[in-house]
C-alpha atoms as a PDB file:
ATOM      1  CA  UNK A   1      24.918 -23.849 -33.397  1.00  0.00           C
ATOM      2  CA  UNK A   2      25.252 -25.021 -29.732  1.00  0.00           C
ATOM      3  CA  UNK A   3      26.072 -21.039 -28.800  1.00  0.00           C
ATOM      4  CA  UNK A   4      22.474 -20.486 -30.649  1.00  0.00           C
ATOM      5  CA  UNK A   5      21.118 -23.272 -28.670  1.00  0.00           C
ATOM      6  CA  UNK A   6      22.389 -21.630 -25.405  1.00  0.00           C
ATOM      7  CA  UNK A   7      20.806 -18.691 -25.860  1.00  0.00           C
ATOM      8  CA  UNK A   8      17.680 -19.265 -26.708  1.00  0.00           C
ATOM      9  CA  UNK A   9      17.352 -21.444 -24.232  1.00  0.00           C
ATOM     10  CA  UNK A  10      18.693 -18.901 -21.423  1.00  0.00           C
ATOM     11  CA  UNK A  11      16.115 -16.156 -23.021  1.00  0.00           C
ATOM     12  CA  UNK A  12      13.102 -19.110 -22.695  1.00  0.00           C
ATOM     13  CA  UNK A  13      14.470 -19.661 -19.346  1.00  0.00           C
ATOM     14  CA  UNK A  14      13.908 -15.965 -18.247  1.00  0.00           C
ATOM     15  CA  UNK A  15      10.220 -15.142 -20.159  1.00  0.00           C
ATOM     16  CA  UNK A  16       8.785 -16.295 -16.738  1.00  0.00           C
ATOM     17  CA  UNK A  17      10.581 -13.656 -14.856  1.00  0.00           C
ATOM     18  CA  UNK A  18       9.811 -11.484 -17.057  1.00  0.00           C
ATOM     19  CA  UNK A  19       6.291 -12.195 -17.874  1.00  0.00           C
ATOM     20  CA  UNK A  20       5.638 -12.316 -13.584  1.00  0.00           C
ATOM     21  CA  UNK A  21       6.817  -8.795 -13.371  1.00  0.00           C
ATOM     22  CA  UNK A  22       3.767  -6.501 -12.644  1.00  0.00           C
ATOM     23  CA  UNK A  23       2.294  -2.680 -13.129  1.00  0.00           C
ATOM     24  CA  UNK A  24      -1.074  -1.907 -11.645  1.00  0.00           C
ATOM     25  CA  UNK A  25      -2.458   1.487 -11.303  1.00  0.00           C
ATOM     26  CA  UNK A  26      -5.448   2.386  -9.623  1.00  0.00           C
ATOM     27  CA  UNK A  27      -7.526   5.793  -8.079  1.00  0.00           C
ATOM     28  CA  UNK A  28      -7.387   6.540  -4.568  1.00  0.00           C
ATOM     29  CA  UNK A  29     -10.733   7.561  -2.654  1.00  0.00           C
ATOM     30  CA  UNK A  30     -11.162  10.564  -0.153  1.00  0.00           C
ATOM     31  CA  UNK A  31     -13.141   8.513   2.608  1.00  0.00           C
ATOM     32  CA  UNK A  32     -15.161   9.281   5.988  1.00  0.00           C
ATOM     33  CA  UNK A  33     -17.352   7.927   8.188  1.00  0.00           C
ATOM     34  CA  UNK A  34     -20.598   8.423   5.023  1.00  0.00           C
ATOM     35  CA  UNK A  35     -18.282   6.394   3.020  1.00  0.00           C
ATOM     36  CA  UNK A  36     -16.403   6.742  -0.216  1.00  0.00           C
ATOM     37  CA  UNK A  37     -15.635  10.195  -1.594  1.00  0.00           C
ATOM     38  CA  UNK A  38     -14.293  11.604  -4.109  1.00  0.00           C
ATOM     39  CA  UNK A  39     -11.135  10.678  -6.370  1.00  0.00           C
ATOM     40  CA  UNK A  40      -7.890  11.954  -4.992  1.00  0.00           C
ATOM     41  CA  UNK A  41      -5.741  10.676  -7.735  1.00  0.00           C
ATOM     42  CA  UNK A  42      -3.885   7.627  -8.606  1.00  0.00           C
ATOM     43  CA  UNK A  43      -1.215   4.867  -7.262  1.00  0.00           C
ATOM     44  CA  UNK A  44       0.858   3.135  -9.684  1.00  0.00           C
ATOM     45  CA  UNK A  45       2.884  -0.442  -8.454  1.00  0.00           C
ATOM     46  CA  UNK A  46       5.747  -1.885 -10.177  1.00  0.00           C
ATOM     47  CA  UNK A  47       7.339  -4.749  -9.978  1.00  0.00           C
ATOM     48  CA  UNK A  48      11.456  -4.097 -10.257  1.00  0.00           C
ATOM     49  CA  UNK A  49      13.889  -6.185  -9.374  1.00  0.00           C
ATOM     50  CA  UNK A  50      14.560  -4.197  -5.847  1.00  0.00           C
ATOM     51  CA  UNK A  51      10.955  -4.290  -5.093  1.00  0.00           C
ATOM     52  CA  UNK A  52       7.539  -3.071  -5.342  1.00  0.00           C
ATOM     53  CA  UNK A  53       7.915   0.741  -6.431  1.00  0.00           C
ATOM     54  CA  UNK A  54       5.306   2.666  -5.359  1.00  0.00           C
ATOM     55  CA  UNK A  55       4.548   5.781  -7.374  1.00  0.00           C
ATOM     56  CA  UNK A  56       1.831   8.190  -5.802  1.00  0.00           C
ATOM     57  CA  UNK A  57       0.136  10.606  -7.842  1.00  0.00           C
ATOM     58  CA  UNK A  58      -2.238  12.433  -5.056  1.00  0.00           C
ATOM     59  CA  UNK A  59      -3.721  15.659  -3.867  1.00  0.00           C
ATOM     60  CA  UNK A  60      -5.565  17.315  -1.449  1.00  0.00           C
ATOM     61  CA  UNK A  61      -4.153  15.873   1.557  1.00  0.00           C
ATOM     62  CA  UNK A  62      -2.600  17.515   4.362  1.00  0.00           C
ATOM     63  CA  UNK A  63       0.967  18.337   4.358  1.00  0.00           C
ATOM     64  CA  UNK A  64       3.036  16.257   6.401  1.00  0.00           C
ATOM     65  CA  UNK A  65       4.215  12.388   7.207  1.00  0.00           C
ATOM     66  CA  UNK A  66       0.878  10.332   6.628  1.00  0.00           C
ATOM     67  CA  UNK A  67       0.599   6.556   7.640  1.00  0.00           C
ATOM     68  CA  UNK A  68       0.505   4.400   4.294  1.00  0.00           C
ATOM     69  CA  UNK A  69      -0.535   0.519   4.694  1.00  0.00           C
ATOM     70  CA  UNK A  70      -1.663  -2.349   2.771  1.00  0.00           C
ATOM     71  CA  UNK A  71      -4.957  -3.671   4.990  1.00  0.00           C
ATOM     72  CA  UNK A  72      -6.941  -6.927   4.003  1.00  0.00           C
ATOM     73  CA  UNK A  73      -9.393  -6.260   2.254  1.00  0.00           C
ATOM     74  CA  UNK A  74     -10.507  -5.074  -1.270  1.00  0.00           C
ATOM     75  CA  UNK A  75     -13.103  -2.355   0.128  1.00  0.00           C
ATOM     76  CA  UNK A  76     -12.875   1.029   1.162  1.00  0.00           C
ATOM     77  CA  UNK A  77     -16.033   1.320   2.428  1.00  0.00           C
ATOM     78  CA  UNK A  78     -17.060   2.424   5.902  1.00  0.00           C
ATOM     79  CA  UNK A  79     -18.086  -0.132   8.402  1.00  0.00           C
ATOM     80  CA  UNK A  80     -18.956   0.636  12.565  1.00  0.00           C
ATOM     81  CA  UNK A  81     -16.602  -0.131  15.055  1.00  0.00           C
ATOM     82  CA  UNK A  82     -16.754  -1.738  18.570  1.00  0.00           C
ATOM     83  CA  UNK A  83     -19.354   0.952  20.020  1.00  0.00           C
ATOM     84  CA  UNK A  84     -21.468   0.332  16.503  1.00  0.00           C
ATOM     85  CA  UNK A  85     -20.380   3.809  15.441  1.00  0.00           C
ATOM     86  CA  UNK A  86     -19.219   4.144  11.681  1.00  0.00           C
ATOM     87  CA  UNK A  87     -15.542   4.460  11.214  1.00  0.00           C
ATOM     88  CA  UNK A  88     -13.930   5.404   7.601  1.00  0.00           C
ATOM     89  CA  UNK A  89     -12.582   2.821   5.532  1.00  0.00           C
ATOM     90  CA  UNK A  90     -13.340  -0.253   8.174  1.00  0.00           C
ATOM     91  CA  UNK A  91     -14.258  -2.373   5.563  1.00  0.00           C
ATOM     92  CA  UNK A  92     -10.857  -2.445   4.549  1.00  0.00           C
ATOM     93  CA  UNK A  93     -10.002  -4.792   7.915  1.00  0.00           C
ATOM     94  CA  UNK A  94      -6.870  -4.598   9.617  1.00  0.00           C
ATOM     95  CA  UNK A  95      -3.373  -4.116   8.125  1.00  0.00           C
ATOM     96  CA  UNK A  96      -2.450  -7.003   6.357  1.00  0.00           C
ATOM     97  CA  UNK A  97      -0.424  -9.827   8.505  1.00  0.00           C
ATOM     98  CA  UNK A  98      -0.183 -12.458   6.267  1.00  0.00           C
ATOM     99  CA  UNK A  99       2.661 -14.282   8.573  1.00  0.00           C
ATOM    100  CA  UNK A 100       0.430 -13.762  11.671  1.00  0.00           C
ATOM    101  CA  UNK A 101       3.121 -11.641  13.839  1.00  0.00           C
ATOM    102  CA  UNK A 102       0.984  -8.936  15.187  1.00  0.00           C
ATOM    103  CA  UNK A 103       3.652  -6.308  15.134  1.00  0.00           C
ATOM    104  CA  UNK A 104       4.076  -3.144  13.809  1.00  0.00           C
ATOM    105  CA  UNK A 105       7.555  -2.653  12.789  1.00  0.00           C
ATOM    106  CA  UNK A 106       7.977  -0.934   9.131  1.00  0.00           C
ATOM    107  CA  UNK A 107       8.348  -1.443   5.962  1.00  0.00           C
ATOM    108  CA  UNK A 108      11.630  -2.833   6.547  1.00  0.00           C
ATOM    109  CA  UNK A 109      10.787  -4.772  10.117  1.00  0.00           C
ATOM    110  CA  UNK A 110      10.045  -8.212  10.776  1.00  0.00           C
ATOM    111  CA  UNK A 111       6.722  -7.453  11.210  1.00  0.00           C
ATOM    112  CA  UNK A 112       3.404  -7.581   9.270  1.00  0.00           C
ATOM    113  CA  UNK A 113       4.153  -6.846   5.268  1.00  0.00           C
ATOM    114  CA  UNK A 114       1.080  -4.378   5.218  1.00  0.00           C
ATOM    115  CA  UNK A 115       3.989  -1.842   6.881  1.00  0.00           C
ATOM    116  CA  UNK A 116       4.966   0.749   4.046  1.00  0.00           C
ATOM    117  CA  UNK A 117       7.139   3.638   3.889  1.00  0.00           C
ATOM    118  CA  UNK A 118       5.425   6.991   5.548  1.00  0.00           C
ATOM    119  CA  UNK A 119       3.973   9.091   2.629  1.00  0.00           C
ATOM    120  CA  UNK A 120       5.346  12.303   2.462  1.00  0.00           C
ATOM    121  CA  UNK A 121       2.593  15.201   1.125  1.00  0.00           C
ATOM    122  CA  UNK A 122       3.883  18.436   0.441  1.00  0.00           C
ATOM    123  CA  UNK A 123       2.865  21.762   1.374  1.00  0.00           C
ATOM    124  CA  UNK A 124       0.718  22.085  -1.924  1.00  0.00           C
ATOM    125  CA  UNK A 125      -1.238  19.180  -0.416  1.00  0.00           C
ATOM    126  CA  UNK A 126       0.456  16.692  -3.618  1.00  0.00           C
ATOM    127  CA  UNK A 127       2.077  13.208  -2.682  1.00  0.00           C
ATOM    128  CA  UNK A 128       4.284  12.623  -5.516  1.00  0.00           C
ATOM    129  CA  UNK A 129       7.668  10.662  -3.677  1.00  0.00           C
ATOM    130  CA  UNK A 130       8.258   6.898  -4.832  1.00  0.00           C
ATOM    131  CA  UNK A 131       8.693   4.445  -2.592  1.00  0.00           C
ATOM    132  CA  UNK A 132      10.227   1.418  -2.240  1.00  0.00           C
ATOM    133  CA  UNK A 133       9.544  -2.109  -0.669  1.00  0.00           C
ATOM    134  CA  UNK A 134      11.916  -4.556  -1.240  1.00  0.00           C
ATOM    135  CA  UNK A 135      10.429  -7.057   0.369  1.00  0.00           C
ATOM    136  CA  UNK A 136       6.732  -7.283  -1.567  1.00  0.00           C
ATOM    137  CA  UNK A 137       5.520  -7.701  -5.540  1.00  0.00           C
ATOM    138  CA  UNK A 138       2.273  -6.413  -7.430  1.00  0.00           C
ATOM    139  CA  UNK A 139       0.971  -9.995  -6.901  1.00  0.00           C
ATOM    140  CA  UNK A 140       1.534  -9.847  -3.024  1.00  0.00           C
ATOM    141  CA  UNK A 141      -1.128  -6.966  -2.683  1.00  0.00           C
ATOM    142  CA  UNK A 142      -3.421  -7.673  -5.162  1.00  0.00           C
ATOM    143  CA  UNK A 143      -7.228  -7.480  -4.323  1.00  0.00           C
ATOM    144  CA  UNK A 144      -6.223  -5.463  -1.111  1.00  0.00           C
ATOM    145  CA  UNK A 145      -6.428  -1.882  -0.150  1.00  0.00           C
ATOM    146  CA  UNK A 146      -4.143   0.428  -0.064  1.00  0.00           C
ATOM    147  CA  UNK A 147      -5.137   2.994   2.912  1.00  0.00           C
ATOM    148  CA  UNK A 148      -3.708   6.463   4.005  1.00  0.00           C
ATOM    149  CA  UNK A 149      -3.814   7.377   7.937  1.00  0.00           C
ATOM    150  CA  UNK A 150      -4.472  10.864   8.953  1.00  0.00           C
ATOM    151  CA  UNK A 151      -1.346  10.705  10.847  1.00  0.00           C
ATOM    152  CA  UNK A 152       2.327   9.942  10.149  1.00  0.00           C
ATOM    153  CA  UNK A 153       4.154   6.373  11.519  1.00  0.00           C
ATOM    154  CA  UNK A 154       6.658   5.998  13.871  1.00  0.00           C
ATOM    155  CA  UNK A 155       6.564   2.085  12.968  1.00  0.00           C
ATOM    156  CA  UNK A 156       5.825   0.994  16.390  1.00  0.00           C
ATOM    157  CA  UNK A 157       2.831  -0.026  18.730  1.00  0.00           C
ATOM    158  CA  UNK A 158       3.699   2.310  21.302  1.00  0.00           C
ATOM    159  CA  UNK A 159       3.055   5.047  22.506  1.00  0.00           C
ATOM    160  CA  UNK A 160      -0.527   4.513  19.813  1.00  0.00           C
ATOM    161  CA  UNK A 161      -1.283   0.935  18.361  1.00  0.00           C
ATOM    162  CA  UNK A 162      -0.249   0.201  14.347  1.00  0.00           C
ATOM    163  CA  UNK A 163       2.042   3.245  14.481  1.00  0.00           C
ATOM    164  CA  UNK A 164      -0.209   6.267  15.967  1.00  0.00           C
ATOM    165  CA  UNK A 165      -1.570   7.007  12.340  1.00  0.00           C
ATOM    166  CA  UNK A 166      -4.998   7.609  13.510  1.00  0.00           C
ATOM    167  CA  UNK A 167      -8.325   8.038  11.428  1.00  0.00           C
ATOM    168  CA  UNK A 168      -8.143   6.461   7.817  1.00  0.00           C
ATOM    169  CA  UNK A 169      -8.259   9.183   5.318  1.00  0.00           C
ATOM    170  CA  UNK A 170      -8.153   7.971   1.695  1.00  0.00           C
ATOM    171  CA  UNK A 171      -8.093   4.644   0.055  1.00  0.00           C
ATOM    172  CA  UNK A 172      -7.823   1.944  -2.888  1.00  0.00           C
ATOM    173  CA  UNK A 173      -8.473  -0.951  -4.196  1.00  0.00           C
ATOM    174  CA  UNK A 174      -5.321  -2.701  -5.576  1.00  0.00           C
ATOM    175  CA  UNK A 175      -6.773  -4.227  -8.568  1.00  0.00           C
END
């Protein structure tokens, strides 16, 4: 009876693990300087127990390394910059910094958690590699964005600020 006892109480004990774990998918945008575009496909984010798993299901990009960040906020829209001119996907704000360090050091770094692991788009234009971020959940980056840079990441501030990614490209709400 006590063994009985034990493990129900062990398998109570771990519901709240369980029940915290997390699996969001949502569509990611084509955007410009007009605004949203169309649907480029879909992100999927799972909890696990090494980390958020990213799973991209995307298309029409270009090929290559593509800067991949978690910014602020929950909008993809565009928004103008400093000179009043619109920029794609400003609305989203900056790369998310929830610890206030102001550095740009990867997804593995000590620096802001909105760092994620380059995408990697094929020559068919598809993004289809997992990723993994160890040190995030689903409930970290809810009600964000998720934003793709035109350019790849070298996880640094120099020799370009927030990794030389350049012009945001596509986006999503993390909802």
């Amino acid at each position: 009876m006590k063994f009985r006892v034990l493990v129900l109480g062990l398998v109570v004990m771990a519901l709240p693990a369980v029940a915290a774990a997390r699996d969001v998918t949502f569509k990611v945008y084509s955007i410009d300087a007009t605004g949203i575009g169309a649907a480029i496909g879909i992100v999927r984010m799972v909890d696990g127990q090494a980390g958020l798993r990213l799973v991209p299901r995307l298309k029409g990009l270009s090929p290559g390394d593509h800067g991949f960040h978690i910014h602020v906020e929950p909008d993809c829209g565009a928004k103008p910059d400093a000179t009043g001119k619109p920029a794609a996907g400003l609305a989203a704000g900056p790369h998310w910094d929830p610890d206030s360090s102001g550095k740009h050091l990867g997804p593995h770094g000590a620096g802001h958690k909105g760092d994620l692991p380059v995408l990697k788009v094929g020559p068919d234009g598809t993004a289809k590699t997992t990723v993994m971020i160890r040190r995030l959940k689903v409930a970290d980056v809810l009600n964000r964005s998720l934003m793709i840079h035109a350019g790849g990441d070298n996880y640094a501030d120099q020799p370009a600020a927030l990794g030389g990614g350049g012009a945001r490209i596509a986006c999503g709400v993390i909802r």
